[in-house]
N, C-alpha and C. Protein backbone atom coordinates (compact mmCIF):
# COMPACT_ATOMS: atom_id res chain seq x y z
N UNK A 1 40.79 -74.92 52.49
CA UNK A 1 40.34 -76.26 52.22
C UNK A 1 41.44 -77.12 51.67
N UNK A 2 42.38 -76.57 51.49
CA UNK A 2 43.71 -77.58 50.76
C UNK A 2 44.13 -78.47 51.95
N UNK A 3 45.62 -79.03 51.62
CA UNK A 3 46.09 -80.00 52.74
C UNK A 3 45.40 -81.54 52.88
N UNK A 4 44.78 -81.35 52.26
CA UNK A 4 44.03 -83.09 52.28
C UNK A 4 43.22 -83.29 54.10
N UNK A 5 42.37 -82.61 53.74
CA UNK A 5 41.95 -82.60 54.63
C UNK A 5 40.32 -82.81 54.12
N UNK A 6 39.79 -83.96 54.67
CA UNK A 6 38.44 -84.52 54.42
C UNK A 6 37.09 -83.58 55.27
N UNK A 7 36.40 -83.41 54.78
CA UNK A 7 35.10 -82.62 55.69
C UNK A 7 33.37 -83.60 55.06
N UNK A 8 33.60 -84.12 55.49
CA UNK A 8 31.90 -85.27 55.24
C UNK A 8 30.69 -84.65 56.14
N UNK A 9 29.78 -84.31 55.23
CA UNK A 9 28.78 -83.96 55.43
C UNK A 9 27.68 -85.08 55.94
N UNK A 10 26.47 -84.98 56.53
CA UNK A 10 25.33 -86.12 56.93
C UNK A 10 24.98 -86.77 55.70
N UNK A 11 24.56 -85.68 54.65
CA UNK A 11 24.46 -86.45 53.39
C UNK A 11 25.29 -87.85 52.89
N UNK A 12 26.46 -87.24 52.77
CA UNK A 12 28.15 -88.08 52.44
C UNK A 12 27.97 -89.27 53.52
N UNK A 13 27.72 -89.21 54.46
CA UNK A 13 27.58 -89.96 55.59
C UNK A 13 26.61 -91.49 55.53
N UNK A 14 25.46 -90.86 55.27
CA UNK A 14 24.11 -91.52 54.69
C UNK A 14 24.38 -92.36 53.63
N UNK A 15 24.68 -91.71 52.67
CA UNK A 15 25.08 -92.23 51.48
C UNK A 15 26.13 -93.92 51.67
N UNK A 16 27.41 -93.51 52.05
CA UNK A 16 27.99 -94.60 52.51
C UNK A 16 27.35 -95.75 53.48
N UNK A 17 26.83 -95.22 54.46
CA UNK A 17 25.95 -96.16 54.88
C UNK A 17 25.22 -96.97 54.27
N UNK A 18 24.53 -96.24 53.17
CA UNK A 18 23.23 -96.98 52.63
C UNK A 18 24.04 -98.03 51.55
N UNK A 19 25.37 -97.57 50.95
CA UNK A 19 25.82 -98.31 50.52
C UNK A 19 26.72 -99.60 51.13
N UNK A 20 27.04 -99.63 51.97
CA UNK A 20 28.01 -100.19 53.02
C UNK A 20 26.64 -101.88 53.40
N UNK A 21 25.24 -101.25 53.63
CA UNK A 21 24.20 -101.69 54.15
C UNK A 21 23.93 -102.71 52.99
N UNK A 22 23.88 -101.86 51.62
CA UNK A 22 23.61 -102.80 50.68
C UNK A 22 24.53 -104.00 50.66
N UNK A 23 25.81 -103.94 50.83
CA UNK A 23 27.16 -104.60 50.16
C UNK A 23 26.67 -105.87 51.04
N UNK A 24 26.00 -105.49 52.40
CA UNK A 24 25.81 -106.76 53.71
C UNK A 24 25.06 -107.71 52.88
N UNK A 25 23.74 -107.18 52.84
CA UNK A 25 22.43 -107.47 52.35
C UNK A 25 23.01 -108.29 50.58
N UNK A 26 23.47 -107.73 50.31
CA UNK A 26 24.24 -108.34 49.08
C UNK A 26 25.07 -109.88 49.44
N UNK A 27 25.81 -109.87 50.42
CA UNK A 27 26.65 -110.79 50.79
C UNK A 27 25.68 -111.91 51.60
N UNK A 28 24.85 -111.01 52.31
CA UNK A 28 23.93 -112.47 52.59
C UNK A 28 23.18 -112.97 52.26
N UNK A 29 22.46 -112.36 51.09
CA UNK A 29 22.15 -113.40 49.63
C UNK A 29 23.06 -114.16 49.55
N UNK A 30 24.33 -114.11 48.83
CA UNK A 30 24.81 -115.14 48.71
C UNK A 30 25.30 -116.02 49.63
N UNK A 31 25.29 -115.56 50.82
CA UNK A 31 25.65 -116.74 51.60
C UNK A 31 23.82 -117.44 51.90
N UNK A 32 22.66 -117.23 52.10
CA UNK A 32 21.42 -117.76 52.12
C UNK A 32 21.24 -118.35 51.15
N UNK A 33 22.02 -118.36 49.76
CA UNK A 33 21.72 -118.95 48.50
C UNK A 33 22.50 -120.11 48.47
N UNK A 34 24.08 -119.59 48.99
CA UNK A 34 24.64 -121.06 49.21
C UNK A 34 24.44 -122.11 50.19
N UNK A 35 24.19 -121.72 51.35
CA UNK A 35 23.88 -122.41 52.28
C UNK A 35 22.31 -123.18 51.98
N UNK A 36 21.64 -122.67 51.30
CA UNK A 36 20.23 -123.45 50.59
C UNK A 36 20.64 -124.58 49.47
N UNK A 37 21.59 -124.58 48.79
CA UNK A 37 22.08 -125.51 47.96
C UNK A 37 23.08 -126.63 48.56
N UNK A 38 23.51 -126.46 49.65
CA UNK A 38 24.10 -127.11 49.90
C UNK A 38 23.55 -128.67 50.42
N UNK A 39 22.72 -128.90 50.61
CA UNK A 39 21.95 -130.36 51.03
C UNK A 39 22.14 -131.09 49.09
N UNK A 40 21.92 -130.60 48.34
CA UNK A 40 21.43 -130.54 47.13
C UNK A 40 23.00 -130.70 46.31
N UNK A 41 23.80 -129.83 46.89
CA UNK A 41 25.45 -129.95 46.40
C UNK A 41 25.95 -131.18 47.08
N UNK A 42 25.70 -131.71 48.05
CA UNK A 42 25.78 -132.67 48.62
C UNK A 42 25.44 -133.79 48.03
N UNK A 43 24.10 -133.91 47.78
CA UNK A 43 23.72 -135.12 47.40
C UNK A 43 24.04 -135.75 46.20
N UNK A 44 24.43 -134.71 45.38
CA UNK A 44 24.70 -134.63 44.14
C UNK A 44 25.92 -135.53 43.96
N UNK A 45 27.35 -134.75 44.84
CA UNK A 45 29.18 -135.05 44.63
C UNK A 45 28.32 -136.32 45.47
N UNK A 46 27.65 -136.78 46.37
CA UNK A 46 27.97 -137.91 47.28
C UNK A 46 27.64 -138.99 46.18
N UNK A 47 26.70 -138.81 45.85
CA UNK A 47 25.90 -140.30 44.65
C UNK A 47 27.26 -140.46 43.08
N UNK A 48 27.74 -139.11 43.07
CA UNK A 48 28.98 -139.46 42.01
C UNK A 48 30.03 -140.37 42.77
N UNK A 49 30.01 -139.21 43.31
CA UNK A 49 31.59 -140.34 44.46
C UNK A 49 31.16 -141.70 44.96
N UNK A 50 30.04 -142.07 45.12
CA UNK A 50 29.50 -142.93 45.68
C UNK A 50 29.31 -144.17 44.56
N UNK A 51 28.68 -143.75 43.48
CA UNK A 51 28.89 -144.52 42.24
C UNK A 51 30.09 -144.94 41.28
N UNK A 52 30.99 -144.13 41.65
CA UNK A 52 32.19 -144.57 40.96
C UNK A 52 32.74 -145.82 42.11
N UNK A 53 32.89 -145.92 43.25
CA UNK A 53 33.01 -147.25 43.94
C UNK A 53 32.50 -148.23 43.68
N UNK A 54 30.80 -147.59 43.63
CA UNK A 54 29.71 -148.99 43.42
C UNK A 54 30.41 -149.47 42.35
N UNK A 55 30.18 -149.12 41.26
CA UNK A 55 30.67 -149.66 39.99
C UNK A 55 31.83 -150.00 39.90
N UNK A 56 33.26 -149.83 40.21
CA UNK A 56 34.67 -150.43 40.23
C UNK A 56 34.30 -151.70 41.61
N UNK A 57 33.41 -151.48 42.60
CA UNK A 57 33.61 -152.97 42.81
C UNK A 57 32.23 -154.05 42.78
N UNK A 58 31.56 -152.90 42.13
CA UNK A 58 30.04 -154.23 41.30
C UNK A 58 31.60 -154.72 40.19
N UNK A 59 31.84 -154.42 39.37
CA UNK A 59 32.87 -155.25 38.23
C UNK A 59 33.59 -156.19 39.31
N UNK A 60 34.19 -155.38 40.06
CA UNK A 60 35.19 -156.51 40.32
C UNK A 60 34.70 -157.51 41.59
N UNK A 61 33.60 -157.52 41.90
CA UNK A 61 32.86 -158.83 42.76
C UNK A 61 31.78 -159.76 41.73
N UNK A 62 31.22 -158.94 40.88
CA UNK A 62 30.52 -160.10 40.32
C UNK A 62 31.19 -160.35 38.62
N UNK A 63 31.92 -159.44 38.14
CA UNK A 63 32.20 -159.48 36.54
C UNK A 63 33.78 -160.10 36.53
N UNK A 64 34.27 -159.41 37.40
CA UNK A 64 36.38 -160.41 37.56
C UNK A 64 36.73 -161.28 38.68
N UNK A 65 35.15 -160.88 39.34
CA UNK A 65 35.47 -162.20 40.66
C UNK A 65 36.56 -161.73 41.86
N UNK A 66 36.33 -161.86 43.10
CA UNK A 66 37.66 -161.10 43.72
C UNK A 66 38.78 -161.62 43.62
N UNK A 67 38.41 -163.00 43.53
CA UNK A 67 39.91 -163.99 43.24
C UNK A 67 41.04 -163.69 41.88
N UNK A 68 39.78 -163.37 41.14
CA UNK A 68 40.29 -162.85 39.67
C UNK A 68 41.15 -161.53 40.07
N UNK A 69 40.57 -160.55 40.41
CA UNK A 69 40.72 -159.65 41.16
C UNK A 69 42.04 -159.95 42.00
N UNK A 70 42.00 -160.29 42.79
CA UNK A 70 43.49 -160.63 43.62
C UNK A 70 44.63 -161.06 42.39
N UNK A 71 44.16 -162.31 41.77
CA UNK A 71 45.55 -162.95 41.42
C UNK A 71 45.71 -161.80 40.23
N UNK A 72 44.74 -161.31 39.25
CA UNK A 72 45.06 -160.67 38.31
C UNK A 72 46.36 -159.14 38.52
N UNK A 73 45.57 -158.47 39.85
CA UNK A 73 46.03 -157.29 39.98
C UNK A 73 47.25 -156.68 41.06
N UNK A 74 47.00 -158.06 42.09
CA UNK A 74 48.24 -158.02 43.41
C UNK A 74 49.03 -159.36 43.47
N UNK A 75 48.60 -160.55 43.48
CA UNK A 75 49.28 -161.19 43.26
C UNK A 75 50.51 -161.40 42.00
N UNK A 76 50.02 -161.44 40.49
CA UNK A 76 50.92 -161.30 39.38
C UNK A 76 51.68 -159.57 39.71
N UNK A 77 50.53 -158.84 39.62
CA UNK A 77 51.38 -157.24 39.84
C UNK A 77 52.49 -157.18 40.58
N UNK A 78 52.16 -157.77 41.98
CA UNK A 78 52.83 -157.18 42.71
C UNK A 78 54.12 -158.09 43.19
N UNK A 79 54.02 -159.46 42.56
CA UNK A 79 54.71 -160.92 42.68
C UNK A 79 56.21 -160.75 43.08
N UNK A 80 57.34 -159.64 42.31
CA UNK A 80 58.52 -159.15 42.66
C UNK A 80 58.26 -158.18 43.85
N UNK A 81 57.74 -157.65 44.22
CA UNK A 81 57.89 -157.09 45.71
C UNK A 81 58.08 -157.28 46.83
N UNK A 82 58.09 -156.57 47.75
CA UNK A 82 58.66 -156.83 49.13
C UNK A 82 57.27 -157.30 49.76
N UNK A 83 55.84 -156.89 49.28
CA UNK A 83 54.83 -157.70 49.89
C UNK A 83 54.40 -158.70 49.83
N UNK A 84 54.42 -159.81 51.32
CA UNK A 84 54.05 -160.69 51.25
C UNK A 84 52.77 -161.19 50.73
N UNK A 85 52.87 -162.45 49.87
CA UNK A 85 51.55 -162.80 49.10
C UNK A 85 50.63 -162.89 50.07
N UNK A 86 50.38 -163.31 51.28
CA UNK A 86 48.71 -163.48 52.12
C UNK A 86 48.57 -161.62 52.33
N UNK A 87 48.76 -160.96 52.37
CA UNK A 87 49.09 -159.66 52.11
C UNK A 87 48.50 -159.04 50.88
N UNK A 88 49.06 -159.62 49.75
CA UNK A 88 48.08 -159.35 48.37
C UNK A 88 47.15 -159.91 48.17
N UNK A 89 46.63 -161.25 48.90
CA UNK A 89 45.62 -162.39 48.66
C UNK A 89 44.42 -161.30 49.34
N UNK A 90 44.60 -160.71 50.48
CA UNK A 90 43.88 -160.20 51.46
C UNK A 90 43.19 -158.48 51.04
N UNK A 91 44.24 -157.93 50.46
CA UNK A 91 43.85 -156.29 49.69
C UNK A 91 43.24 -157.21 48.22
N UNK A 92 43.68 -157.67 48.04
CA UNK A 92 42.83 -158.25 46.33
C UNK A 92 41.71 -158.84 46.66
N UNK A 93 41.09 -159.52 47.85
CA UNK A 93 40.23 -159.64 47.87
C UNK A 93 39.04 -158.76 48.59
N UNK A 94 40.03 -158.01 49.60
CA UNK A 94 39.22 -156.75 50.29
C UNK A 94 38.54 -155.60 49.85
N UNK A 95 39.17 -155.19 49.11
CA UNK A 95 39.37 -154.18 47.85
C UNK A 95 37.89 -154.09 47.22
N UNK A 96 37.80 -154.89 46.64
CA UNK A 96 36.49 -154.63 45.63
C UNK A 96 35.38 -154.60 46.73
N UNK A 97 34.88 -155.77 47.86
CA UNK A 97 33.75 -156.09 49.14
C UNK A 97 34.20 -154.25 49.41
N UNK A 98 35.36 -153.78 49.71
CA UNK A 98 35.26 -152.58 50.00
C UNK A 98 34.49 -151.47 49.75
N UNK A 99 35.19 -151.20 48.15
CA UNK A 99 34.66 -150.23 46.99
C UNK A 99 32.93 -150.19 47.02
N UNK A 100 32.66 -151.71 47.21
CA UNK A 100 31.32 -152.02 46.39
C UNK A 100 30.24 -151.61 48.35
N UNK A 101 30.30 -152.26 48.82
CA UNK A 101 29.84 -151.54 50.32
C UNK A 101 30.05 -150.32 50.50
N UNK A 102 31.47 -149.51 50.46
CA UNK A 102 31.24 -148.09 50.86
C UNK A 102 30.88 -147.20 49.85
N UNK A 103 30.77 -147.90 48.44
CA UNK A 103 30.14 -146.95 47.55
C UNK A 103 28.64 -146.92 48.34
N UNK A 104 27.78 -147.55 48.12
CA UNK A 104 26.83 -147.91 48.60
C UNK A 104 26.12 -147.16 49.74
N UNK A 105 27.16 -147.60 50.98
CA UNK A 105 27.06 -146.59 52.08
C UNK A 105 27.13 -144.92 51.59
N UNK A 106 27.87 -144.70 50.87
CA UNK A 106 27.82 -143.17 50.25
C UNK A 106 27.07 -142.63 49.65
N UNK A 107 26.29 -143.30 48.86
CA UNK A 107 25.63 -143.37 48.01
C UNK A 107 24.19 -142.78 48.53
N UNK A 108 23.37 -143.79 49.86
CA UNK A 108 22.47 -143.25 50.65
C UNK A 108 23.14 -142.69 51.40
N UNK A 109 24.21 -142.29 51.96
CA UNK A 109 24.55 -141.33 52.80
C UNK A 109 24.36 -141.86 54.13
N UNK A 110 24.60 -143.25 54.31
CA UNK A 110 24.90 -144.04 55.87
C UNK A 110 26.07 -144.11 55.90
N UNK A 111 26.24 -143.62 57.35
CA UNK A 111 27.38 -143.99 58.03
C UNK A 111 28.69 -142.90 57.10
N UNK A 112 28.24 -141.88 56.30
CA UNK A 112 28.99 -141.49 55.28
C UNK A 112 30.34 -141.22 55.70
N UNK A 113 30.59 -140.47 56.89
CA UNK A 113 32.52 -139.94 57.14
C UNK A 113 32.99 -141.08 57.42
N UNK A 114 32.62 -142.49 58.10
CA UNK A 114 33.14 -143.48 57.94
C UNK A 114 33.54 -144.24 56.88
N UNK A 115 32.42 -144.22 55.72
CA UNK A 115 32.62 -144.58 54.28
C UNK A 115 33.90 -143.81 53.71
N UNK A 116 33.54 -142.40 54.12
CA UNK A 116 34.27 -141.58 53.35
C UNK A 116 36.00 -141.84 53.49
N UNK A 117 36.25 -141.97 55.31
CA UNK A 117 37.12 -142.15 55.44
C UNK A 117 38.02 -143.83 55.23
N UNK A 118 36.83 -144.69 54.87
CA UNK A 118 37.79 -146.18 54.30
C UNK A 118 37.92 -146.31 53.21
N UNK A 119 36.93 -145.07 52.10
CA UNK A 119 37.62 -145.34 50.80
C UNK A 119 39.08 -144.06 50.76
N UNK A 120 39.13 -143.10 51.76
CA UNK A 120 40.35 -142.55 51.23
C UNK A 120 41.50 -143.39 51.60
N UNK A 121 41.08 -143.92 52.70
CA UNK A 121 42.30 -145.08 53.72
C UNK A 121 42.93 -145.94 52.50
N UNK A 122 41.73 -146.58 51.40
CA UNK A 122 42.05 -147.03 50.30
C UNK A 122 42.42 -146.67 49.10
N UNK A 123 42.51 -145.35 48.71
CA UNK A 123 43.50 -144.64 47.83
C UNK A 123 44.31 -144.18 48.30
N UNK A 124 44.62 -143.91 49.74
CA UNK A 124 46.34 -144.49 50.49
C UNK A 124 46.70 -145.84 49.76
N UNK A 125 46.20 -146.71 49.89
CA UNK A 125 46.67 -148.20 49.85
C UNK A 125 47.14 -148.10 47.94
N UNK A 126 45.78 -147.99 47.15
CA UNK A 126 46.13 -147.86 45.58
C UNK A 126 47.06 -146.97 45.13
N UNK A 127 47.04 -145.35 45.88
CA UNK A 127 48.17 -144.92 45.32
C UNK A 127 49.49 -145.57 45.54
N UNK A 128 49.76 -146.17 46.56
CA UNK A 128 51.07 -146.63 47.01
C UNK A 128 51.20 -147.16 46.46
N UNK A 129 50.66 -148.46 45.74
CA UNK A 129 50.48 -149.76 44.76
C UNK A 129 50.87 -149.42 43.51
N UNK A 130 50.18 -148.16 42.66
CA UNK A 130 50.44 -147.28 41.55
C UNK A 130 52.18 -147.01 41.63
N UNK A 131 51.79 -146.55 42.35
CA UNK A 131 53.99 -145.59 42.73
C UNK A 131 54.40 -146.89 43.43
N UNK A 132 54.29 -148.12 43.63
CA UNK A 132 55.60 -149.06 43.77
C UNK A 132 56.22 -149.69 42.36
N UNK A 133 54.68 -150.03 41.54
CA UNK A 133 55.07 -150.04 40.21
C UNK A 133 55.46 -149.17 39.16
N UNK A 134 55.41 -148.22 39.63
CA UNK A 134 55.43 -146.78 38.95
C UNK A 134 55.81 -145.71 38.98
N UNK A 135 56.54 -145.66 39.80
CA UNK A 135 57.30 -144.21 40.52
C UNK A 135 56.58 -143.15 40.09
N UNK A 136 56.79 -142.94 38.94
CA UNK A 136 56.00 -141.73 38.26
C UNK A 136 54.29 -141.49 37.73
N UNK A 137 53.59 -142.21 37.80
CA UNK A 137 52.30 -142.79 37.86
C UNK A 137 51.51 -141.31 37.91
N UNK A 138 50.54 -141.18 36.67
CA UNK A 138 49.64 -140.42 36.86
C UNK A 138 48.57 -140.08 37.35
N UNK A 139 48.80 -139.63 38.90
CA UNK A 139 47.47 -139.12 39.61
C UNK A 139 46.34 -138.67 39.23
N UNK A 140 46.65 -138.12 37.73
CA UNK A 140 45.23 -137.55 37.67
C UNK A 140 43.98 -138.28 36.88
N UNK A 141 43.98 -139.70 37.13
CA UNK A 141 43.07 -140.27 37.14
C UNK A 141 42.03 -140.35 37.88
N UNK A 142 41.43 -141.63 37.77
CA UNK A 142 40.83 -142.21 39.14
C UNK A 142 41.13 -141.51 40.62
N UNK A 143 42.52 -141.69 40.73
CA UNK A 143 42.74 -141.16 42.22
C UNK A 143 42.20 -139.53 42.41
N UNK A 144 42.77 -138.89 41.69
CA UNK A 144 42.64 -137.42 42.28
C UNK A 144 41.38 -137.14 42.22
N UNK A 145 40.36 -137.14 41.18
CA UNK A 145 38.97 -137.17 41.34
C UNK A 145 38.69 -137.65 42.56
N UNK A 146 38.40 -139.30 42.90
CA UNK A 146 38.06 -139.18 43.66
C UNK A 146 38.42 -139.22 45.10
N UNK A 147 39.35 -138.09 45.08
CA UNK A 147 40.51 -137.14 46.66
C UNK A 147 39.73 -136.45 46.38
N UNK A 148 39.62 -135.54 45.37
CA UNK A 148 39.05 -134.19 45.46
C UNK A 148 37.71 -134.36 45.76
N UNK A 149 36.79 -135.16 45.63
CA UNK A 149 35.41 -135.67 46.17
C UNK A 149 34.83 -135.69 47.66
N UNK A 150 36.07 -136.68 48.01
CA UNK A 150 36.53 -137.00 49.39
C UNK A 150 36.57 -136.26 49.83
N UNK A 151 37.51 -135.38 49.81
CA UNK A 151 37.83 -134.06 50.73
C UNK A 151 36.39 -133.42 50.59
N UNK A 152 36.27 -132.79 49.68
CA UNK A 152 34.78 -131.96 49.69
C UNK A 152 33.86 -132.40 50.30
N UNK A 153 33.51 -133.36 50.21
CA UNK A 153 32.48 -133.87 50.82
C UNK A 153 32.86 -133.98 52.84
N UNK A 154 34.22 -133.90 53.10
CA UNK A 154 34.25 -134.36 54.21
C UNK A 154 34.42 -132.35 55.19
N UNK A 155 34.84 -132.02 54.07
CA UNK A 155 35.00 -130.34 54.64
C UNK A 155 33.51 -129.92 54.19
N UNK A 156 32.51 -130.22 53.51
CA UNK A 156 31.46 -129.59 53.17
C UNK A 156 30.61 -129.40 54.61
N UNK A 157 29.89 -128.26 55.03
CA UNK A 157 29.24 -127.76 56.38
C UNK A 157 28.58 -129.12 56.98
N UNK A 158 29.01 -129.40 58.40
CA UNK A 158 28.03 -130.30 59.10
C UNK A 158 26.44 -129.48 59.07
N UNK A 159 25.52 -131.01 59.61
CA UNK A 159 24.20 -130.87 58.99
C UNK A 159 23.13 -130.65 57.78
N UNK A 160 24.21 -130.62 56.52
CA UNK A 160 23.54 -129.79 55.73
C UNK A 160 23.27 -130.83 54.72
N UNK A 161 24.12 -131.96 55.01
CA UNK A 161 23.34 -133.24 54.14
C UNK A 161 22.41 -133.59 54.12
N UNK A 162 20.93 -132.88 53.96
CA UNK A 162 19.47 -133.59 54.65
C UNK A 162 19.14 -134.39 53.61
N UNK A 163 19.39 -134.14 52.17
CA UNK A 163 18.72 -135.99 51.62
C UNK A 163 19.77 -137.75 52.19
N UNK A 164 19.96 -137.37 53.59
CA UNK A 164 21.09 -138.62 53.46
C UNK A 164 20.05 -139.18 54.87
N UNK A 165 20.65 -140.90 55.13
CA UNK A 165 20.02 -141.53 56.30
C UNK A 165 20.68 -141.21 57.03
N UNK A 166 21.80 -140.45 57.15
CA UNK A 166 22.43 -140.04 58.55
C UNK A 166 21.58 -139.14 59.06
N UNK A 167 20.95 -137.89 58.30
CA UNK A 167 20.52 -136.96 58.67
C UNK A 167 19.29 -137.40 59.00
N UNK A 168 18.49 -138.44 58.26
CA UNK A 168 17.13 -138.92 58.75
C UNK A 168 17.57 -139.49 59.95
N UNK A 169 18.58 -140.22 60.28
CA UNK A 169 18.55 -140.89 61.95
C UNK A 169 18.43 -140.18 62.73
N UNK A 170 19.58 -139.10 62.65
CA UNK A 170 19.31 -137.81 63.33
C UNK A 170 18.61 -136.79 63.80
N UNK A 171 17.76 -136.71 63.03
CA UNK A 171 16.64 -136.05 63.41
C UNK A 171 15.53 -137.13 63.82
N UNK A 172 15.24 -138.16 63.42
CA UNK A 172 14.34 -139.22 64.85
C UNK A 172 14.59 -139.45 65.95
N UNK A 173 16.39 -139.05 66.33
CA UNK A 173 16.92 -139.06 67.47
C UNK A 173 16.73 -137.53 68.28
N UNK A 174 16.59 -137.14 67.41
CA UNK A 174 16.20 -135.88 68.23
C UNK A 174 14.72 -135.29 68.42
N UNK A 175 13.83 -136.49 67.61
CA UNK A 175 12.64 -136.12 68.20
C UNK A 175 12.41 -136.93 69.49
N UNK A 176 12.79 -137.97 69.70
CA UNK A 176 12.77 -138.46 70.57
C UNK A 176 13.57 -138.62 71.81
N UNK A 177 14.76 -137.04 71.80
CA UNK A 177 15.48 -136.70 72.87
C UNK A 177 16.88 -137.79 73.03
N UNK A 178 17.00 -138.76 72.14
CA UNK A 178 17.76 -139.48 72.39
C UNK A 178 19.48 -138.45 71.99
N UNK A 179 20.63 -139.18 72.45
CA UNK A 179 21.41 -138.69 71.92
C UNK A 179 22.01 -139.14 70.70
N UNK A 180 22.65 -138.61 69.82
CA UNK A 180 23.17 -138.64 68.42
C UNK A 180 24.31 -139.54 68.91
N UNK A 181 24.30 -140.38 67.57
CA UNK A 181 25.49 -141.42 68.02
C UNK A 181 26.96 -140.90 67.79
């Protein structure tokens, strides 16, 4: 019997199995547990991410005004730069109508990867703005939160958003055979 040499009996056999069987049954609990939370994990990051827009451009459309807004933050800010002022007149006033609509849209969950994708389009635009004045500028504000939101929400499983109106359109479109837009 020396030499390393293995001899497994039906018993030995069984055994591993039954354990091997459990480890499955184990693993797809947790994947049935996550995949059940996920409409719910969803709705949750979307209405945060979604509310931090509403609110940075509810302030800055009805409390600093967009004009305020423009001249305060791109026009004076950005006044020594290489960008032309109808240029800053246009992001200073876009900016907040932005924030404050695609929060919104996120928020109920219309139109959401489109939302999703014009507010990241727009922390392209702010980070750049940050680092022209700032070279060194700390990301881990405002911005990286809400990147890390963004992303999640945009890698989180298709379909599984069901408290959103995308998913309600979707499924009226499919009771009625139509195709998904």
């Amino acid at each position: 019997m020396g030499g390393g040499a293995v001899y497994l009996d039906s018993q030995s056999i069984n055994a591993s199995y039954i354990q091997v069987s459990s480890e499955i049954e184990s693993y797809r609990d947790t994947e049935n547990r996550m995949s059940d939370n996920w409409p719910i994990v969803n709705f949750i990051v979307r209405w945060i991410l979604g509310l931090l827009f509403v609110m940075a451009g509810y302030w800055k459309v009805f409390v600093l005004t967009p004009a305020g807004h423009a001249q305060q933050y791109f026009v004076e800010g950005f006044s020594d730069s290489w960008i032309p002022t109808w240029l800053l007149h246009l992001f200073g006033y876009g900016i907040p109508l932005l924030e404050l609509v695609a929060g919104l849209l996120i928020c109920i969950g219309l139109r959401t990867k489109e939302a999703l994708i014009a507010v990241g389009l727009l922390l392209i635009v702010t980070t750049y703005g940050h680092a022209l004045q700032q070279p060194l500028f700390d990301i881990d504000g405002h911005t990286f939160t809400r990147l890390a939101l963004i992303v999640f929400l945009l890698l989180a499983p298709a379909g599984n958003d069901r408290y959103s109106f995308d998913q309600w359109l979707l499924a009226r479109k499919d009771k009625r055979g139509e195709q998904p837009l």
